[in-house]
N, C-alpha and C. Protein backbone atom coordinates (compact mmCIF):
# COMPACT_ATOMS: atom_id res chain seq x y z
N UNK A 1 4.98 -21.33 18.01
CA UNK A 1 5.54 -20.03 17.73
C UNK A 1 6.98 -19.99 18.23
N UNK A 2 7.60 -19.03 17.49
CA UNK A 2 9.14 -18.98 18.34
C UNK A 2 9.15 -18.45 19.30
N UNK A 3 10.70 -17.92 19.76
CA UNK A 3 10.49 -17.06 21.25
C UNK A 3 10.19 -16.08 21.25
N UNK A 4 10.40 -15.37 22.33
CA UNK A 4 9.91 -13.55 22.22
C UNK A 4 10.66 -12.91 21.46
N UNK A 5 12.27 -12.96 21.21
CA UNK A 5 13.09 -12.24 20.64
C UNK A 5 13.58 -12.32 19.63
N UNK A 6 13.07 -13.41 18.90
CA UNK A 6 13.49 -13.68 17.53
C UNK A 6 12.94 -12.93 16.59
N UNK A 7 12.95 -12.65 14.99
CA UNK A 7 12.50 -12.09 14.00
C UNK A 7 11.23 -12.18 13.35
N UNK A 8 10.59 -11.69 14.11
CA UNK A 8 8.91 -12.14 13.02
C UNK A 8 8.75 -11.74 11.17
N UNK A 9 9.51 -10.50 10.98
CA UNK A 9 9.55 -10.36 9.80
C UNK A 9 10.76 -9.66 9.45
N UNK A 10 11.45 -10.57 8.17
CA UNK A 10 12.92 -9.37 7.62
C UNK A 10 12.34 -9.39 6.10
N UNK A 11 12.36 -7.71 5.76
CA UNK A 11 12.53 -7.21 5.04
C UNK A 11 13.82 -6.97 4.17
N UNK A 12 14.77 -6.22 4.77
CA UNK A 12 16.34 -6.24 4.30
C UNK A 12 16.89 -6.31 5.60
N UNK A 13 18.06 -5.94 5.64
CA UNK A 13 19.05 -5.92 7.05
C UNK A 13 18.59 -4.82 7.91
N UNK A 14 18.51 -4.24 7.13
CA UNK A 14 18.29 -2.67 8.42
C UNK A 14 16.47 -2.75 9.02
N UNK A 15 15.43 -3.21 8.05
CA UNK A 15 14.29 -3.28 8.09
C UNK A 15 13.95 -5.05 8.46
N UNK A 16 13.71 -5.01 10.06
CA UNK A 16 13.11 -6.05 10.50
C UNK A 16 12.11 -5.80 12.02
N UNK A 17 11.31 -6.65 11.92
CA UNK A 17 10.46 -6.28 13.27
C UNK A 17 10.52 -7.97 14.15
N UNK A 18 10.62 -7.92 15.36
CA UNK A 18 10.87 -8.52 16.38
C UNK A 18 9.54 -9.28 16.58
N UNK A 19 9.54 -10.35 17.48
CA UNK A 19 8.18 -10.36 17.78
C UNK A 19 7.70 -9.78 18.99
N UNK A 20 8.46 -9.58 19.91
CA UNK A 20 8.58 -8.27 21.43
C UNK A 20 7.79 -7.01 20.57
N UNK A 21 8.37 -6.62 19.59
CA UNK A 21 7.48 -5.29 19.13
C UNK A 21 5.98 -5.38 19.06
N UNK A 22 5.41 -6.69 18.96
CA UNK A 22 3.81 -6.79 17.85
C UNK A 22 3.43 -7.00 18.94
N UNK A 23 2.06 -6.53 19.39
CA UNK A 23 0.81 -6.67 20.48
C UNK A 23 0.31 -7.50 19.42
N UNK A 24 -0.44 -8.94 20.33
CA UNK A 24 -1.06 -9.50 19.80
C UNK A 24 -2.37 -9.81 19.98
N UNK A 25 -3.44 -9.85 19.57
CA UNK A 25 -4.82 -10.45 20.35
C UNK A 25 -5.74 -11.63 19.48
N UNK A 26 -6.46 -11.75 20.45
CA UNK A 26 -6.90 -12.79 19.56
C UNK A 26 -8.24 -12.57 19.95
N UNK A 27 -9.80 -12.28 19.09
CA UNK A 27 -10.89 -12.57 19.73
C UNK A 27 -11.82 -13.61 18.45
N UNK A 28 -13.15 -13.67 18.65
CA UNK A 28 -13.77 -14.43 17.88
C UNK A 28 -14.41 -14.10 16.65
N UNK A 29 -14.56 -14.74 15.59
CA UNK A 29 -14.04 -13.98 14.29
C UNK A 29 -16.29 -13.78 13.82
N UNK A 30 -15.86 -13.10 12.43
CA UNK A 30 -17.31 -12.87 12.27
C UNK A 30 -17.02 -13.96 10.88
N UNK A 31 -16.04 -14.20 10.64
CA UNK A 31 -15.74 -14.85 9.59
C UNK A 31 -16.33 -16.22 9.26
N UNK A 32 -15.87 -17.14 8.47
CA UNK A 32 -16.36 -18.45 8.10
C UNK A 32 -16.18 -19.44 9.12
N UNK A 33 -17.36 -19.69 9.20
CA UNK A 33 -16.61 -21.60 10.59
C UNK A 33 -18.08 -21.96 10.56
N UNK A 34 -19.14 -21.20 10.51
CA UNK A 34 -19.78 -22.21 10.99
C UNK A 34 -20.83 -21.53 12.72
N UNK A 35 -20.57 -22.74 13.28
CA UNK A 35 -20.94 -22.47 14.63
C UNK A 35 -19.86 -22.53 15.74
N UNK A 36 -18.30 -22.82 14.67
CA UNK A 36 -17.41 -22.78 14.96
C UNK A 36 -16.53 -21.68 15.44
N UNK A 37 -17.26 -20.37 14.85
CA UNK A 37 -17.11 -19.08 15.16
C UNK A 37 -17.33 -18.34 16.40
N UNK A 38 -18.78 -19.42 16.88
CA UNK A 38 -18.93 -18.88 18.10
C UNK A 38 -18.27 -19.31 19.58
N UNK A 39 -17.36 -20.50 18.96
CA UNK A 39 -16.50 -21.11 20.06
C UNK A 39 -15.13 -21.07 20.24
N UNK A 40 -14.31 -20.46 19.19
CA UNK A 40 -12.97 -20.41 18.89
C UNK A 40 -12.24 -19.08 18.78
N UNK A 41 -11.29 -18.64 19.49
CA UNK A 41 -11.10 -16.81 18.94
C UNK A 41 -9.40 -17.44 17.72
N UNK A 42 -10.25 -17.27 16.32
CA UNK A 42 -9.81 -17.42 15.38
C UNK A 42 -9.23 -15.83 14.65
N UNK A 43 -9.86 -14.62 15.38
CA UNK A 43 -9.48 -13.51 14.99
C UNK A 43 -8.16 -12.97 15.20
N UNK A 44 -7.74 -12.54 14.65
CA UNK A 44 -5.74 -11.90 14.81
C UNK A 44 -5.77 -10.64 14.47
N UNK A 45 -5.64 -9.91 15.50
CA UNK A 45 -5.58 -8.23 16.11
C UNK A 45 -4.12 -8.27 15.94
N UNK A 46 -3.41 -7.68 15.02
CA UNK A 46 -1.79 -7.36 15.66
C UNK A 46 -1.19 -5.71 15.96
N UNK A 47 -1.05 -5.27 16.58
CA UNK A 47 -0.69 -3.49 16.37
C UNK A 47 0.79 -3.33 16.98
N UNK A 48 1.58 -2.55 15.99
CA UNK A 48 2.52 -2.70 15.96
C UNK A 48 3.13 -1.21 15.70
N UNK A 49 4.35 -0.62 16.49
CA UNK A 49 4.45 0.81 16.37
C UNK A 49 5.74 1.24 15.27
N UNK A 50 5.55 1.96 15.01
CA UNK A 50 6.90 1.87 13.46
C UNK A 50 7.85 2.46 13.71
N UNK A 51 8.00 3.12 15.14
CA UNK A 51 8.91 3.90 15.61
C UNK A 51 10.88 3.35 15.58
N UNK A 52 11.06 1.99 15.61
CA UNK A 52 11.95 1.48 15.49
C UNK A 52 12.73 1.34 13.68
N UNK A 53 11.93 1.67 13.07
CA UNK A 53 12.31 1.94 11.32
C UNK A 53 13.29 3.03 11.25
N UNK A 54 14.25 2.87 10.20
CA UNK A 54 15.14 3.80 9.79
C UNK A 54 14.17 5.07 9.44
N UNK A 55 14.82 6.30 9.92
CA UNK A 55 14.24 7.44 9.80
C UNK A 55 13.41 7.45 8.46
N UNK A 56 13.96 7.54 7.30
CA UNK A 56 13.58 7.54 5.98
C UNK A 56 12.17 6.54 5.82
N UNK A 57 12.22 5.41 6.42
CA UNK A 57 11.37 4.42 5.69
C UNK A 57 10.17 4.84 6.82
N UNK A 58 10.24 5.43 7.94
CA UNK A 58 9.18 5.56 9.21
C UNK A 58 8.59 6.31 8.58
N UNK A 59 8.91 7.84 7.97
CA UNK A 59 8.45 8.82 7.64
C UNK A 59 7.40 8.15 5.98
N UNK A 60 7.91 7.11 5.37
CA UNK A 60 7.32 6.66 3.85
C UNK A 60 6.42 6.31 4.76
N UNK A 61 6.41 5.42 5.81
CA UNK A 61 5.52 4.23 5.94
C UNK A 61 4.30 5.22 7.09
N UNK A 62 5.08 6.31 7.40
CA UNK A 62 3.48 7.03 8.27
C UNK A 62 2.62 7.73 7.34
N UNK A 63 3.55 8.60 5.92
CA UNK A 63 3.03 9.15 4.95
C UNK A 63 2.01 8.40 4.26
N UNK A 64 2.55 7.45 3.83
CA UNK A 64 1.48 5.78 2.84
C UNK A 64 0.27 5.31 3.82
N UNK A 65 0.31 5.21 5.16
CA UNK A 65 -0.79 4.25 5.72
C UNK A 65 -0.95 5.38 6.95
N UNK A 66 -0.99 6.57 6.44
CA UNK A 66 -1.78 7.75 7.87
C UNK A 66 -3.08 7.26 7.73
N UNK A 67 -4.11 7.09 6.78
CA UNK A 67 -5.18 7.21 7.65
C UNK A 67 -5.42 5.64 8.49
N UNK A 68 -4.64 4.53 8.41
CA UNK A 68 -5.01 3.23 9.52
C UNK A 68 -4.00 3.46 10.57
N UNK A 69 -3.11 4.69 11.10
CA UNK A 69 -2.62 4.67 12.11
C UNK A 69 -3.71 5.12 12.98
N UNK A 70 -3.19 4.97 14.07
CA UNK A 70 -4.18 4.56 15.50
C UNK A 70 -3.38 5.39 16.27
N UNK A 71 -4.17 6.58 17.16
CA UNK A 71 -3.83 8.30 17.54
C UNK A 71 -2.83 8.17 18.48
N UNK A 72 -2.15 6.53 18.93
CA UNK A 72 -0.58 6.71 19.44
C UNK A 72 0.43 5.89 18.60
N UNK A 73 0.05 6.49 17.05
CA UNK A 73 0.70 5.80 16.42
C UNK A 73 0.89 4.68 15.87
N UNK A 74 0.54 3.25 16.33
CA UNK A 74 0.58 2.37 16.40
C UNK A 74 -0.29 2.05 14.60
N UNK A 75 0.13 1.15 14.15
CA UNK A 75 -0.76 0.40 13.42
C UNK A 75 -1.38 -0.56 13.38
N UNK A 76 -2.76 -0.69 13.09
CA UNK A 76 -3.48 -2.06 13.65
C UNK A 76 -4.17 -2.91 12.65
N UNK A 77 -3.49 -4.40 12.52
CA UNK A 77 -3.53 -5.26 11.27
C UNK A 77 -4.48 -5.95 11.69
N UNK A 78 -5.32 -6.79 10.73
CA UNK A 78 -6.44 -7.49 11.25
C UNK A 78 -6.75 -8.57 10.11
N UNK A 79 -7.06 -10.09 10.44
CA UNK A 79 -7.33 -10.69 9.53
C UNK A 79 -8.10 -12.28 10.67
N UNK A 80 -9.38 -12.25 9.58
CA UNK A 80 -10.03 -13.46 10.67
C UNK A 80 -10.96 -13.83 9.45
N UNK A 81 -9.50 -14.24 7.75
CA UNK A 81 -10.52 -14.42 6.88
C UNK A 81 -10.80 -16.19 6.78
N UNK A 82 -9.67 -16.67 7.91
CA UNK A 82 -9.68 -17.90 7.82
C UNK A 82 -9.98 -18.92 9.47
N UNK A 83 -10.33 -19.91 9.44
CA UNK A 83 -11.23 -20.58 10.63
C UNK A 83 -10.38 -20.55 11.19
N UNK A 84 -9.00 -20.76 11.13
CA UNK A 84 -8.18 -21.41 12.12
C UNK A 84 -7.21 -19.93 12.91
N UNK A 85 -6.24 -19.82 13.87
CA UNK A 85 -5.74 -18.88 14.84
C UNK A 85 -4.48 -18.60 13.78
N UNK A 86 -3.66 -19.78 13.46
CA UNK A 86 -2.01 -19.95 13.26
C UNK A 86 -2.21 -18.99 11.52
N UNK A 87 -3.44 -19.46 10.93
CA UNK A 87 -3.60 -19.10 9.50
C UNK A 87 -3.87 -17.47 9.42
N UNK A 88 -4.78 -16.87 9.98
CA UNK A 88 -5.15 -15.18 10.31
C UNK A 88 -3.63 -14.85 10.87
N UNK A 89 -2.87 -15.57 11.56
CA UNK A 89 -1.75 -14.51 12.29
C UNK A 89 -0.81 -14.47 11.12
N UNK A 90 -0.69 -15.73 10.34
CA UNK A 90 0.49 -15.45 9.03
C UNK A 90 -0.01 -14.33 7.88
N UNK A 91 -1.88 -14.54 8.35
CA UNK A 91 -2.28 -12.82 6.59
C UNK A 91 -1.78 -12.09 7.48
N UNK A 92 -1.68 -11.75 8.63
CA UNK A 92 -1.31 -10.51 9.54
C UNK A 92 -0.38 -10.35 9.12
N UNK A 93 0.94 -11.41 8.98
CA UNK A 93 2.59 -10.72 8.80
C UNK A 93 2.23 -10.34 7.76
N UNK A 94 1.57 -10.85 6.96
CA UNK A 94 2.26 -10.77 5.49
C UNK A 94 1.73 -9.79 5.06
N UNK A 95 0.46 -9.47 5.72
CA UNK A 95 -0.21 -7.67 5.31
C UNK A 95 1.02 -6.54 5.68
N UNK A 96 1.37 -7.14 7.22
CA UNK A 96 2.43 -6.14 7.29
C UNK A 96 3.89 -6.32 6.39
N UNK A 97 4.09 -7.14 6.36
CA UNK A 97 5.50 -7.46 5.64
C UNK A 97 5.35 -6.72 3.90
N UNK A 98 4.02 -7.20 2.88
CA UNK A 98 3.97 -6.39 2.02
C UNK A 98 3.68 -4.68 2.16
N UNK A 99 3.45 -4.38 3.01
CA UNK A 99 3.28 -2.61 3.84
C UNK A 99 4.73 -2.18 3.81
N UNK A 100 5.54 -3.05 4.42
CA UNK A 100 7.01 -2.18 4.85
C UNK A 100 7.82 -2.52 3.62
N UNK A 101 7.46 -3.57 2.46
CA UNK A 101 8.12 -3.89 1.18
C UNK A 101 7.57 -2.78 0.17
N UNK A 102 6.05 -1.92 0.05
CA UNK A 102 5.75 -1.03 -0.68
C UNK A 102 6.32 0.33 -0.18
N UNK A 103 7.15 0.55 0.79
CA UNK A 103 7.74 1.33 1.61
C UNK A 103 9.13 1.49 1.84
N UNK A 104 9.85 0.40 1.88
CA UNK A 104 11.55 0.16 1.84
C UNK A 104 12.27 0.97 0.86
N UNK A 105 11.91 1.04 -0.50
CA UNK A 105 12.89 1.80 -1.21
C UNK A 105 12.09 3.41 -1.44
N UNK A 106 12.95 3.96 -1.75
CA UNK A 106 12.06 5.36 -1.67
C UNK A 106 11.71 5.35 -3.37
N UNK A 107 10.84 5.91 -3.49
CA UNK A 107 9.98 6.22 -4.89
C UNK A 107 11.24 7.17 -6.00
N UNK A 108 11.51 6.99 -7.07
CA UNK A 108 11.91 7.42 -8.04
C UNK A 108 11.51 8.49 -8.57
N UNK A 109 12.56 9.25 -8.27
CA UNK A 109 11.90 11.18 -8.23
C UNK A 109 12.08 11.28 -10.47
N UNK A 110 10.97 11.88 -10.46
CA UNK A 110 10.32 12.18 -11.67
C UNK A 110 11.91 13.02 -12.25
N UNK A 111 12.02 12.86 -13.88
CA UNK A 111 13.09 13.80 -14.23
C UNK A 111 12.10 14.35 -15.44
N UNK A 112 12.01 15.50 -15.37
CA UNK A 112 11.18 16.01 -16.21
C UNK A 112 11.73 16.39 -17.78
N UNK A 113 11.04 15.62 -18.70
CA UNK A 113 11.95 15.50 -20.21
C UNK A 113 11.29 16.62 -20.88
N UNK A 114 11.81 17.25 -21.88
CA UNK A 114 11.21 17.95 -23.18
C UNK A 114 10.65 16.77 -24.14
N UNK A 115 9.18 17.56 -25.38
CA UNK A 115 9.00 16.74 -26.09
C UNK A 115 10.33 16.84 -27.03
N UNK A 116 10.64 15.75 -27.99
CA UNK A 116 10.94 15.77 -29.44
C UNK A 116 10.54 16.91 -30.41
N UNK A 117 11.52 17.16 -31.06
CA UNK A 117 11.06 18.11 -32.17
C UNK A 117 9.70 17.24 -32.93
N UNK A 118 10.52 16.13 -32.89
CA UNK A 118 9.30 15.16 -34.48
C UNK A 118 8.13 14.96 -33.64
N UNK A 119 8.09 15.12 -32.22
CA UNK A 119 6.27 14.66 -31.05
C UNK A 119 5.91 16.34 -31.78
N UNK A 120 6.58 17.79 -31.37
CA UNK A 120 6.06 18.60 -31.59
C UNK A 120 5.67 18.96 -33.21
N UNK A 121 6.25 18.64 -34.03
CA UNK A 121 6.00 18.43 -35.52
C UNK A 121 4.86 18.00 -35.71
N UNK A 122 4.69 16.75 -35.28
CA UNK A 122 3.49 16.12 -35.35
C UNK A 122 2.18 16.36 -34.82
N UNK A 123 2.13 16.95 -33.48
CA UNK A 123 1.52 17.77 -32.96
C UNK A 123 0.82 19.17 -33.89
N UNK A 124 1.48 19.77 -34.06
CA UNK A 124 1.07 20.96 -34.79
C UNK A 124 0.72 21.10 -35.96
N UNK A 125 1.23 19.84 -36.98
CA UNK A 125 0.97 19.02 -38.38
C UNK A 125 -0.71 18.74 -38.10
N UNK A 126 -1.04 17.91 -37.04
CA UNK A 126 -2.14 17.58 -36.76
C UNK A 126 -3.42 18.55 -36.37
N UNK A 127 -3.25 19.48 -35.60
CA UNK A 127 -3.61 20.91 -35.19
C UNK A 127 -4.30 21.79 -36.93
N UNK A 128 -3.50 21.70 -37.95
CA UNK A 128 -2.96 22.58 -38.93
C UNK A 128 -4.71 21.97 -39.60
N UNK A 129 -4.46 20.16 -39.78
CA UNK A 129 -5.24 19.45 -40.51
C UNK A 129 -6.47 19.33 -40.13
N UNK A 130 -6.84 19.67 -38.85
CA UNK A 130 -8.38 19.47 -38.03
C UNK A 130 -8.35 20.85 -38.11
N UNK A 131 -7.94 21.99 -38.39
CA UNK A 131 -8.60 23.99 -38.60
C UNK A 131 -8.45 23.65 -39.83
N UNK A 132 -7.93 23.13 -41.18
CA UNK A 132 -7.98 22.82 -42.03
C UNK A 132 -9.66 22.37 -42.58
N UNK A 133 -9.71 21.01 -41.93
CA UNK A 133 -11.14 20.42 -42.10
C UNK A 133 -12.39 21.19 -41.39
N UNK A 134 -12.31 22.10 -40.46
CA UNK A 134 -13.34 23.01 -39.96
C UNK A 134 -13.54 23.60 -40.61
N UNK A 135 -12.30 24.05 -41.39
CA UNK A 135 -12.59 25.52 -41.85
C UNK A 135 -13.54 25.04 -43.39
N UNK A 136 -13.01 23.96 -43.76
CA UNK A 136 -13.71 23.45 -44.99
C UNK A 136 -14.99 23.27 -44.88
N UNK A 137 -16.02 22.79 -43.57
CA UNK A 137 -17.10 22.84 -43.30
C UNK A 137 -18.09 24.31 -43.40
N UNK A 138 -17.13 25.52 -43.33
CA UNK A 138 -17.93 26.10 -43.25
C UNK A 138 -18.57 27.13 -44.94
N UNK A 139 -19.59 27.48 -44.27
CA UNK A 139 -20.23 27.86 -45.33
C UNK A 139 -19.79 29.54 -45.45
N UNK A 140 -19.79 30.05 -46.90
CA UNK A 140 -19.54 31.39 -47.03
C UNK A 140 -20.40 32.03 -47.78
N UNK A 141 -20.91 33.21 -47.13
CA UNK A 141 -21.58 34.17 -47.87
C UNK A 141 -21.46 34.91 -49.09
N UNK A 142 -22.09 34.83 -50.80
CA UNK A 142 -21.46 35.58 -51.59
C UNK A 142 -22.63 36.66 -52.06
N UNK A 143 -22.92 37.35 -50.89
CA UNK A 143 -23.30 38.31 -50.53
C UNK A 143 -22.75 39.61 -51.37
């Protein structure tokens, strides 16, 4: 692993997390190994607090993943789909790294269009032809 202070994950320039930020743990997985499971802590716990994010992207990224925050905030990643320690800690970044990439740009605010004359033409052309064909179904009294 690198040192404590280097970059565990960059997103863009402004959006990166340290590895000093990420709590790490490690316990023993329920996952695939074997009997290997019961001797190895292959599991990767990472929780990590988002408080260091540009205002804008903290607020996307607490809005998008409120219900897996953890009640001081923190978020807690987990992956022990694979036997080995080094392999679960890289799904960890990368769960988090695709989290703060569905989160980095802000969402594209809706511009609300009118239909077309020729959508509403067609529309009401169509409307005209189905009370048209009802009305032809029905039967009349010559009462």
């Amino acid at each position: 692993m690198t040192t404590s202070s280097s970059i565990a994950i960059v997103v863009s320039p402004t959006i990166q997390v340290l590895w000093d930020e990420l709590e790490i743990a490690y316990s023993r997985s329920s996952g695939p190994g074997g009997q290997n499971v019961n001797k190895v802590n292959s599991k990767v716990v990472i929780q990590w607090h988002p408080g260091k994010l540009p205002e804008a992207v903290r607020l996307r990224f607490e809005a998008a993943f409120a219900s897996r925050l953890l009640n001081d905030g923190k978020i807690s990643i987990t992956s022990q789909e694979y036997r080995d320690q080094p392999r679960n800690m890289q799904a960890c970044l990368d769960k988090l790294r695709e989290m703060l990439v569905s989160v980095a740009k802000p969402p594209k605010s809706r511009r609300p269009t009118k239909p077309t004359r020729g959508s509403i033409e067609r529309r009401l052309k169509a409307k005209q032809q189905q009370s048209q064909r009802k009305q032809s179904r029905r039967s009349f009294d010559a009462d």
